[in-house]
Protein backbone atom coordinates (compact mmCIF):
# COMPACT_ATOMS: atom_id res chain seq x y z
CA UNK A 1 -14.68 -5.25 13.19
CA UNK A 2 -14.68 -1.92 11.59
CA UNK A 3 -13.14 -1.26 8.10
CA UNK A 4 -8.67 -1.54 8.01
CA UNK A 5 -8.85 1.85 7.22
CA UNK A 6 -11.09 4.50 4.37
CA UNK A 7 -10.41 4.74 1.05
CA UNK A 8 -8.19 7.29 -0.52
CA UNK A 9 -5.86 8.76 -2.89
CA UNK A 10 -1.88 9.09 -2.25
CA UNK A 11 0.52 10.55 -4.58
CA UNK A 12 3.93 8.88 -4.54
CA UNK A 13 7.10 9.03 -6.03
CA UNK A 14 9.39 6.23 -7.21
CA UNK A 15 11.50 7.07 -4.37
CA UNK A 16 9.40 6.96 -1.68
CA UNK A 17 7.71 3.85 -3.12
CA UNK A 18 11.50 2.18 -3.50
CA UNK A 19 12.08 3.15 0.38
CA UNK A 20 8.64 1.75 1.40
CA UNK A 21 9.81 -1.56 -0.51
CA UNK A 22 13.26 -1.67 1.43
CA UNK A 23 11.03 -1.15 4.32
CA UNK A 24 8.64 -4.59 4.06
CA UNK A 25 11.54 -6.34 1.96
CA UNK A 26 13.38 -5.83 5.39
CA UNK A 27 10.92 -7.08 7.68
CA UNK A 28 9.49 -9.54 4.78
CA UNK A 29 9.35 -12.18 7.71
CA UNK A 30 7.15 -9.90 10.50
CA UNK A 31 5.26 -8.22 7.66
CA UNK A 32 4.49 -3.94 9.11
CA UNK A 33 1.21 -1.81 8.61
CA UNK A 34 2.81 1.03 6.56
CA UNK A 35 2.09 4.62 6.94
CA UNK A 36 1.19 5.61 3.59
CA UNK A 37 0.31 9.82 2.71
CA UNK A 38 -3.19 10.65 1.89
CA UNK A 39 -3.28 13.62 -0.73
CA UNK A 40 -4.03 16.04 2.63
CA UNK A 41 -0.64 14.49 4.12
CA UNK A 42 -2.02 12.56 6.94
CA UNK A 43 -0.27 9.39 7.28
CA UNK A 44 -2.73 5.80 6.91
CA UNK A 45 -1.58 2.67 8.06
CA UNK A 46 -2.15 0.18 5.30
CA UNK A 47 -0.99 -3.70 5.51
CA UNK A 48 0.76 -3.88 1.84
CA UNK A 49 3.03 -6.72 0.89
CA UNK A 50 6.27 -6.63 -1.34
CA UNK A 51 4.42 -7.74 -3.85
CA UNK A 52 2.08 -4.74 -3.93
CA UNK A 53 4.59 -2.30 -3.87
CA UNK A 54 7.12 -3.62 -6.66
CA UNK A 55 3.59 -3.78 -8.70
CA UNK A 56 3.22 -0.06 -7.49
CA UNK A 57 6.62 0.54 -8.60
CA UNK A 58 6.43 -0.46 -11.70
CA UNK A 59 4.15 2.62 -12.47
CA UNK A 60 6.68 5.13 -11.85
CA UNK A 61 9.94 5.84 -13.58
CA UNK A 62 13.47 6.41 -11.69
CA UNK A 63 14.25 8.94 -13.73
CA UNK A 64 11.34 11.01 -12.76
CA UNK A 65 11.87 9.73 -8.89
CA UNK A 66 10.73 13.13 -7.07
CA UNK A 67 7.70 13.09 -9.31
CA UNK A 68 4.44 11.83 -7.28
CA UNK A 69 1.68 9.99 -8.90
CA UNK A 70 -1.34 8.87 -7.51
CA UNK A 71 -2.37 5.49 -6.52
CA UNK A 72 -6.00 5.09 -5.07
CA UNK A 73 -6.08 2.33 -1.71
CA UNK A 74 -9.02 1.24 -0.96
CA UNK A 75 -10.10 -2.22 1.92
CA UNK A 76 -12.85 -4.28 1.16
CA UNK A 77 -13.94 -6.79 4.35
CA UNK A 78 -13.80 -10.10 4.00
CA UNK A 79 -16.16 -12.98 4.68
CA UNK A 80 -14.11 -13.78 7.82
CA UNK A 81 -13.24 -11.35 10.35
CA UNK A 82 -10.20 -9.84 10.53
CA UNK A 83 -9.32 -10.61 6.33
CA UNK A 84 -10.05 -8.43 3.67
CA UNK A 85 -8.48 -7.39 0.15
CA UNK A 86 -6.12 -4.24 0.13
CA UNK A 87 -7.38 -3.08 -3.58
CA UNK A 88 -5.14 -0.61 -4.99
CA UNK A 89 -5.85 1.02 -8.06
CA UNK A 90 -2.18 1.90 -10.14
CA UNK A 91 -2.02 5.01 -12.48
CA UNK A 92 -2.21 3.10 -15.48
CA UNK A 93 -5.54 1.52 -14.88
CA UNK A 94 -4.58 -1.74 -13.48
CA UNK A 95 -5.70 -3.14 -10.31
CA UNK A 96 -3.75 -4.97 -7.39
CA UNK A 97 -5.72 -6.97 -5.55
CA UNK A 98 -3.80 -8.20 -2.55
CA UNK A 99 -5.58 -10.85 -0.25
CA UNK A 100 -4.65 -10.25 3.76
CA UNK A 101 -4.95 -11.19 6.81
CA UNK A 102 -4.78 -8.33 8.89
CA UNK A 103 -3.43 -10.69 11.95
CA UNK A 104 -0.16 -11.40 10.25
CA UNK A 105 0.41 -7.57 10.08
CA UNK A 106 2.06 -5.43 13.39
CA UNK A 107 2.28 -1.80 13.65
CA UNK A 108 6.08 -0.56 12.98
């Protein structure tokens, strides 16, 4: 199986990242791929829990909520096909390592 998708950078704001966690809150039972923006603004589906996001969230203030920061995604394969680890790097150095199986995931 070839890689969930290629490594890259996209800067987001609280807002958007508060709408993307309305989004998978919503549909926290059918879990989505999410279109994320790359810095070029090409959209990349990425399987990302609640989880992820609040973590995400939690990087960004509301009262700055137009102000976009970036957050580096990357995929690493696992040792089974079709699960991996979304690996998403936050602005303040941390690192979200969120385990998935990319079979529990459906396009929106």
């Amino acid at each position: 199986m070839s890689r969930a998708f290629e490594t890259f950078t996209s800067p987001l704001s609280w807002q958007q990242l508060s709408l993307l966690l309305d989004t998978v809150q919503y549909f926290e039972d059918a879990p989505k791929w999410l279109s994320i923006p790359n810095e070029q603004g090409a959209s990349v589906a990425v399987p990302m829990t609640a989880e992820t996001l609040r973590a995400m969230l939690g990087c960004v203030r509301e009262e700055d909520a137009f102000t976009r920061v970036p957050f580096s995604l990357d995929w690493e394969d696992g040792s089974e096909d079709g699960k991996g680890v979304l690996v998403v790097s936050l602005p303040n150095g941390e690192t979200v390592r969120q385990l998935t199986v990319l079979s529990m995931f459906s396009q929106v």
